[in-house]
C-alpha atoms as a PDB file:
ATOM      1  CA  UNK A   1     101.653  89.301  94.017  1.00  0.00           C
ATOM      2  CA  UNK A   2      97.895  89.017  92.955  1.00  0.00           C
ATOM      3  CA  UNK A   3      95.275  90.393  94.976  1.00  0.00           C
ATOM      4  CA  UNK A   4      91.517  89.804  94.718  1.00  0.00           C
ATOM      5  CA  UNK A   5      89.454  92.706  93.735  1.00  0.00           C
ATOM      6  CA  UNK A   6      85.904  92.998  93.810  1.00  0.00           C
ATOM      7  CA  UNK A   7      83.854  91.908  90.725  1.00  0.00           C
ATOM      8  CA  UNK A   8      80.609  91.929  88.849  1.00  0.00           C
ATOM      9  CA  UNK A   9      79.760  88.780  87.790  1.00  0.00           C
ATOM     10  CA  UNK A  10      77.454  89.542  85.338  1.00  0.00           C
ATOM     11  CA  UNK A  11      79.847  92.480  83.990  1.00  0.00           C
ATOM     12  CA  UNK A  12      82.565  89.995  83.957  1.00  0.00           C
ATOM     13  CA  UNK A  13      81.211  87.343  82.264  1.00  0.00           C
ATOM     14  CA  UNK A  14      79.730  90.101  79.566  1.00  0.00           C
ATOM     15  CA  UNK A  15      83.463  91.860  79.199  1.00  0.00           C
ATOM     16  CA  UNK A  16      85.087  88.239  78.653  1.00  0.00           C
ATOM     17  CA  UNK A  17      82.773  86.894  76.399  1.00  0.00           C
ATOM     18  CA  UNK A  18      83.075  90.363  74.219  1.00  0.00           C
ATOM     19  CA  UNK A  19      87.026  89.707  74.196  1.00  0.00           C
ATOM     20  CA  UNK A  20      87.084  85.887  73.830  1.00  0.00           C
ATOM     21  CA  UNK A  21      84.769  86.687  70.565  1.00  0.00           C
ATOM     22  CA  UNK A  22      87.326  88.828  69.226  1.00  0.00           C
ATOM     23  CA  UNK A  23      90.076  87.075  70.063  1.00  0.00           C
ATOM     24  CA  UNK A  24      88.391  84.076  68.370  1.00  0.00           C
ATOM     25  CA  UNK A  25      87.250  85.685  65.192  1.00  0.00           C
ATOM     26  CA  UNK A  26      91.009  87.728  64.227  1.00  0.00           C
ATOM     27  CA  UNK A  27      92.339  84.258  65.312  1.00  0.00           C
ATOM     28  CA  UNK A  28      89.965  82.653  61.938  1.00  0.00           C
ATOM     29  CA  UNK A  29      90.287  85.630  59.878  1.00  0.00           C
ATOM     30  CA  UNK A  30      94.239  85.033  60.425  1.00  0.00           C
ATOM     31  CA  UNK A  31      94.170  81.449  59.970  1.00  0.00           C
ATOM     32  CA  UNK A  32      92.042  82.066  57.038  1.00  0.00           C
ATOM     33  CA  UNK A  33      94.082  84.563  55.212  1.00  0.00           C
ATOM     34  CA  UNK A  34      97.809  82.745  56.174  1.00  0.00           C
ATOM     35  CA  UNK A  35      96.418  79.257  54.698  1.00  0.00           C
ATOM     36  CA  UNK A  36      95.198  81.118  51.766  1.00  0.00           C
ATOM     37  CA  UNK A  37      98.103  82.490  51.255  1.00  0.00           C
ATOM     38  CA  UNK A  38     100.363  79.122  51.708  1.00  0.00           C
ATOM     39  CA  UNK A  39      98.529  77.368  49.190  1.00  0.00           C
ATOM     40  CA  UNK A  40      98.451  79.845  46.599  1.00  0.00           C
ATOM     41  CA  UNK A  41     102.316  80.491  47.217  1.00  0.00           C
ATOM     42  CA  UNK A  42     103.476  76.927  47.805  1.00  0.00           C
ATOM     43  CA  UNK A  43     100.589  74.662  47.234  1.00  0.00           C
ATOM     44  CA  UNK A  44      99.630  72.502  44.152  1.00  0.00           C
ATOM     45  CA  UNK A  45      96.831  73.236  42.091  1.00  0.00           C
ATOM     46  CA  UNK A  46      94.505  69.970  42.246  1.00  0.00           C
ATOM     47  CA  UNK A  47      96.865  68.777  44.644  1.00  0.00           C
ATOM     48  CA  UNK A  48      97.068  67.681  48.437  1.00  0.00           C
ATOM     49  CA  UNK A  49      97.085  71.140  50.309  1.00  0.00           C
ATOM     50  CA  UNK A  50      96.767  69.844  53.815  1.00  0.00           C
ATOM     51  CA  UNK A  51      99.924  70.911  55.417  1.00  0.00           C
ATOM     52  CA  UNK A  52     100.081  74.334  53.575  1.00  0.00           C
ATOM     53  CA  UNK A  53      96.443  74.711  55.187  1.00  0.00           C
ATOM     54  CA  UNK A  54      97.878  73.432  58.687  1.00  0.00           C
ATOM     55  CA  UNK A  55     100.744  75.309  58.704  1.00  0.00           C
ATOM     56  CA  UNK A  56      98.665  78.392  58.058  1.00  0.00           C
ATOM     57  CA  UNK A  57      96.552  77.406  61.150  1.00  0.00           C
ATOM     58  CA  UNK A  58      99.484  76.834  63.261  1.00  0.00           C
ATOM     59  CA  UNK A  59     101.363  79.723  62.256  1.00  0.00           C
ATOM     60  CA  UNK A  60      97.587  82.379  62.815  1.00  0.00           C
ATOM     61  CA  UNK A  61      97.682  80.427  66.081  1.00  0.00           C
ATOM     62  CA  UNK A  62     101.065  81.339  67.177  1.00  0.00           C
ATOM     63  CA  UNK A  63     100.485  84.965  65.826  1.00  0.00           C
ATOM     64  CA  UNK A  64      97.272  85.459  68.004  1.00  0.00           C
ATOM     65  CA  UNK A  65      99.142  84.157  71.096  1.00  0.00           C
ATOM     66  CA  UNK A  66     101.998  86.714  70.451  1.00  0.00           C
ATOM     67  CA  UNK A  67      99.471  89.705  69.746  1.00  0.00           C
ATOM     68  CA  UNK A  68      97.555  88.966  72.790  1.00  0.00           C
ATOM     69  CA  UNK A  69     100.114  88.956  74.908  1.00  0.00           C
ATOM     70  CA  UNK A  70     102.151  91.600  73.067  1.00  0.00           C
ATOM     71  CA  UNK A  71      99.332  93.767  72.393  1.00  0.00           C
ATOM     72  CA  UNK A  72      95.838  93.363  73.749  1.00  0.00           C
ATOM     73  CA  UNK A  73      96.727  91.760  77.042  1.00  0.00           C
ATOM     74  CA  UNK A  74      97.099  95.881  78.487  1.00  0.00           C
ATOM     75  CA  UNK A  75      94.073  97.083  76.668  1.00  0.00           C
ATOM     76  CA  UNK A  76      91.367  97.733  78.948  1.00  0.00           C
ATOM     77  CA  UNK A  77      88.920  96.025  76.749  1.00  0.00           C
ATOM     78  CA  UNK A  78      90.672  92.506  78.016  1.00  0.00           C
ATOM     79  CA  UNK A  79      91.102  93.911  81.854  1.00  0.00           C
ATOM     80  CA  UNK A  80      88.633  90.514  83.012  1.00  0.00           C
ATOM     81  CA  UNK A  81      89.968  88.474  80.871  1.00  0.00           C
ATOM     82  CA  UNK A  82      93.162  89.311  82.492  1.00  0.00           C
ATOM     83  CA  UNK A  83      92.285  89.502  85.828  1.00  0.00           C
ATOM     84  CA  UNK A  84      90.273  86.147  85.245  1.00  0.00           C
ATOM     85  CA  UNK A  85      93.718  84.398  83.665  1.00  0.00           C
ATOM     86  CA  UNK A  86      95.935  85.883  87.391  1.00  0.00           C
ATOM     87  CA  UNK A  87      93.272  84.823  89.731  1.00  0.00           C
ATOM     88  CA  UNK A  88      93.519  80.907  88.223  1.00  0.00           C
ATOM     89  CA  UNK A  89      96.915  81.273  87.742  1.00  0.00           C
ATOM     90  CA  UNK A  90      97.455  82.262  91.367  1.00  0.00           C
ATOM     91  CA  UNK A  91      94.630  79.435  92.449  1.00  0.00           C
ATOM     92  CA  UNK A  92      96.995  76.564  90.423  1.00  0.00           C
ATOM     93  CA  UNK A  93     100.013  77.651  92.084  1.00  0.00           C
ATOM     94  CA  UNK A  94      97.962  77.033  95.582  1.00  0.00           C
ATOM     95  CA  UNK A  95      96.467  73.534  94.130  1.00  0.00           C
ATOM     96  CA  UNK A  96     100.404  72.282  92.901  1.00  0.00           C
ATOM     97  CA  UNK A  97     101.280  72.305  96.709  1.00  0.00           C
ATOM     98  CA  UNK A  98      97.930  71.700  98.117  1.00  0.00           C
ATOM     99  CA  UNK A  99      99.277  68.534  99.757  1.00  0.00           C
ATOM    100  CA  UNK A 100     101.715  70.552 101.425  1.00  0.00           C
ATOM    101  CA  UNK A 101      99.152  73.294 102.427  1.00  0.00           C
ATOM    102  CA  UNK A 102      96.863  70.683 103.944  1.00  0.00           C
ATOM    103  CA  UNK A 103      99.584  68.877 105.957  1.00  0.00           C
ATOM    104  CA  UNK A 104     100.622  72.210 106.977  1.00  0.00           C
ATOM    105  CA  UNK A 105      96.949  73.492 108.299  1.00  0.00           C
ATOM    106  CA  UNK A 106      96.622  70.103 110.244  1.00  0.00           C
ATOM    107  CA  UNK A 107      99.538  70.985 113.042  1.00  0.00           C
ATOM    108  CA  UNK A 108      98.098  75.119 112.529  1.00  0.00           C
ATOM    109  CA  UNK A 109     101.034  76.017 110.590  1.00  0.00           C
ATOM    110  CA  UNK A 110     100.016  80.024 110.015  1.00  0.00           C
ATOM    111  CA  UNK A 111     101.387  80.614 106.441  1.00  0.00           C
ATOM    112  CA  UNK A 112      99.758  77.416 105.623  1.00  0.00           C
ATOM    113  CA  UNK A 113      96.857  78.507 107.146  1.00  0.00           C
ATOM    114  CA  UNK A 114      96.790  82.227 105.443  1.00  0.00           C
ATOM    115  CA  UNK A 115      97.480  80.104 101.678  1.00  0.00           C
ATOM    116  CA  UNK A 116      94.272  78.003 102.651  1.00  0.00           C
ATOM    117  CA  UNK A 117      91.884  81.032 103.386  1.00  0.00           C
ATOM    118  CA  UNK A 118      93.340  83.149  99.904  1.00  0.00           C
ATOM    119  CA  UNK A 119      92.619  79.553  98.271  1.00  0.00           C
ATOM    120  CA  UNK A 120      88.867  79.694  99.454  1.00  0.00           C
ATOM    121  CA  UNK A 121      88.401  83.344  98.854  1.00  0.00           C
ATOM    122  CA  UNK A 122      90.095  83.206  95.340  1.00  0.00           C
ATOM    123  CA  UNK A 123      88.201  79.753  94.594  1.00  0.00           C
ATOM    124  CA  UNK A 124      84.265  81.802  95.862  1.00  0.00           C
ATOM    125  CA  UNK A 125      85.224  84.208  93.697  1.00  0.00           C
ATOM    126  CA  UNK A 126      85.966  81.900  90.828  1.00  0.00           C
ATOM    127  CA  UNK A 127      83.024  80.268  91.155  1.00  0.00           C
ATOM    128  CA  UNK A 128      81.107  83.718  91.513  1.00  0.00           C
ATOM    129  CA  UNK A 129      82.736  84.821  88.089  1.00  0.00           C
ATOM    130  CA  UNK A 130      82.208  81.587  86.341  1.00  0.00           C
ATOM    131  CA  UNK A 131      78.352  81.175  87.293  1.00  0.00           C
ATOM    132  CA  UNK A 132      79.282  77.614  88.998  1.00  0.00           C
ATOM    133  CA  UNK A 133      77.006  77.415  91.860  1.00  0.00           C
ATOM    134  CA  UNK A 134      77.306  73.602  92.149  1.00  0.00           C
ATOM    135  CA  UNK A 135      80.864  73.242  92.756  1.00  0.00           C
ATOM    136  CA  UNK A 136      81.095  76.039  95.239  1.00  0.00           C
ATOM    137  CA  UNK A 137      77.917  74.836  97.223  1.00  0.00           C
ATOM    138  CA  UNK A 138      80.377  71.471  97.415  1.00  0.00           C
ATOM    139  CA  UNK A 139      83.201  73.650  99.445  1.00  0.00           C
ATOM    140  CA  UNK A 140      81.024  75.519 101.364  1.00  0.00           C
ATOM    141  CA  UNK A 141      81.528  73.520 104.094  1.00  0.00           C
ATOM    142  CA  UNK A 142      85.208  73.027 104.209  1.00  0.00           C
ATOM    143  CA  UNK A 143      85.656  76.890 103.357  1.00  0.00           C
ATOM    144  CA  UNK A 144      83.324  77.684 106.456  1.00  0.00           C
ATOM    145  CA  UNK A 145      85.384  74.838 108.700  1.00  0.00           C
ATOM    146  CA  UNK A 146      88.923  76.654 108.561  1.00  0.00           C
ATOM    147  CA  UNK A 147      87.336  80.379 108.598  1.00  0.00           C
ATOM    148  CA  UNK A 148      85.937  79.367 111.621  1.00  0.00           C
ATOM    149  CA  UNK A 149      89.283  77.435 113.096  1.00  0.00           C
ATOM    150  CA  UNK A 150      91.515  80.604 111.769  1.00  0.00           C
ATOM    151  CA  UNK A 151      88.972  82.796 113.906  1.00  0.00           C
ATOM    152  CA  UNK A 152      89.079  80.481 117.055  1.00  0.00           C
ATOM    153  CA  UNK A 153      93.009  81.408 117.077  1.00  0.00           C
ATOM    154  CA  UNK A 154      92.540  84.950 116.789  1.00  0.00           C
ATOM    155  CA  UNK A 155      93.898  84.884 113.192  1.00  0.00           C
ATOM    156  CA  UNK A 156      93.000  87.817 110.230  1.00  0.00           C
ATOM    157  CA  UNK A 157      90.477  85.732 108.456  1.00  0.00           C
ATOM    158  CA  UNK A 158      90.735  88.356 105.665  1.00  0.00           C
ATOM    159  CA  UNK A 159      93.344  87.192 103.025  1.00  0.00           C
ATOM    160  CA  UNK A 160      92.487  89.271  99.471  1.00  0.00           C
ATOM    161  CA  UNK A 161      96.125  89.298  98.572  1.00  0.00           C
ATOM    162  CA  UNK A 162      98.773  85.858  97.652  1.00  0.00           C
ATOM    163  CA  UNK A 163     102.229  86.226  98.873  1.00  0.00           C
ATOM    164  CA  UNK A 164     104.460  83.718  97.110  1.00  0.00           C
ATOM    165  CA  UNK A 165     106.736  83.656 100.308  1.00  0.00           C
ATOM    166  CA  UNK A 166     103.647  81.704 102.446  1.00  0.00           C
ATOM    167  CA  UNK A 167     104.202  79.081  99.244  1.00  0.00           C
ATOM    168  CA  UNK A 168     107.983  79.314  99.755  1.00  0.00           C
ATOM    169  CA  UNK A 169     107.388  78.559 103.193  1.00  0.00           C
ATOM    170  CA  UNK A 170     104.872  75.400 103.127  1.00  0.00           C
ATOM    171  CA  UNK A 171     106.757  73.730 101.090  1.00  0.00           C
ATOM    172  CA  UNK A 172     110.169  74.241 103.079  1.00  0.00           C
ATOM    173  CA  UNK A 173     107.968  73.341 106.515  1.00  0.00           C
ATOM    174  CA  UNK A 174     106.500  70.251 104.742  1.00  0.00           C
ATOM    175  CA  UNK A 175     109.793  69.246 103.394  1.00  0.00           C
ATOM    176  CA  UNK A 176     111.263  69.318 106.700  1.00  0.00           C
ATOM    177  CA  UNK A 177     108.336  67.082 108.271  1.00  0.00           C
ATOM    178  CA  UNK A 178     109.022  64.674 105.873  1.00  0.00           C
END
């Protein structure tokens, strides 16, 4: 289950552009030092070196994957990055069945209802953290049109946390209507 949490924007956006940078520079140091090390143990001398370099960049790739989520992905150094990561994560699994989710709002289907409002929090928030004013001055309006229709029935308009089981739900409900 991810919940929303309160964030600095400004703090966020300096904590993930402090790990992104190192992320990005033991990702060249590694790619640097593994296709080094392929061409002077397999490559040819005047020769074409290209896939010893490649594989070398392929294989530092795969290596910084593994170490970030092996190793750095606890540290609290990368705790926005993280946090940054869930909240999408958590805002794709809303868009996959957003079809289902609106069809489900439209005959005031509550979990339906509850996935929209997280959506619209989690997406401000987004927004917020990114610095994208634009794009969330373009939902304002449909964000403030079901906060006010979830108050008119008397519903919790406060929805920080994503159960999966209101996901579960819609998309048995929609299946059903179909």
């Amino acid at each position: 289950m991810f919940e929303i949490q309160q964030q600095n924007p400004e703090r966020y956006r300096q904590q993930t552009r402090r790990s992104t940078l190192i992320i990005a520079l033991g990702f060249v140091a590694l790619a640097m030092l593994l296709s080094t090390a392929a061409v002077m143990l397999f490559g040819q001398p005047g020769g074409d070196n290209f896939r010893w370099n490649m594989s070398g960049v392929v294989l530092a790739l795969v290596l910084t994957v593994a170490v970030v989520r092996r190793v750095m992905w606890t540290k609290p150094w990368m705790a926005a990055a993280v946090y940054g990561w869930r909240l999408k994560r958590s805002l794709m699994r809303i868009t996959n069945v957003m079809h289902h989710v609106k069809a489900g709002v439209a005959v005031h289907d509550l979990d339906a209802m509850h996935l929209l409002r997280f959506y619209h929090l989690g997406l401000t928030q987004m927004h917020q953290l990114d610095a994208n004013s634009s794009a969330l001055s373009e939902a304002v309006a449909e964000i403030d049109r079901h906060r006010e229709r979830m108050q008119s029935m008397g519903m919790d308009i406060d929805q920080p946390a994503l159960d999966s089981n209101w996901i579960t739900a819609v998309k048995k409900i929609s299946a059903v209507r179909s």
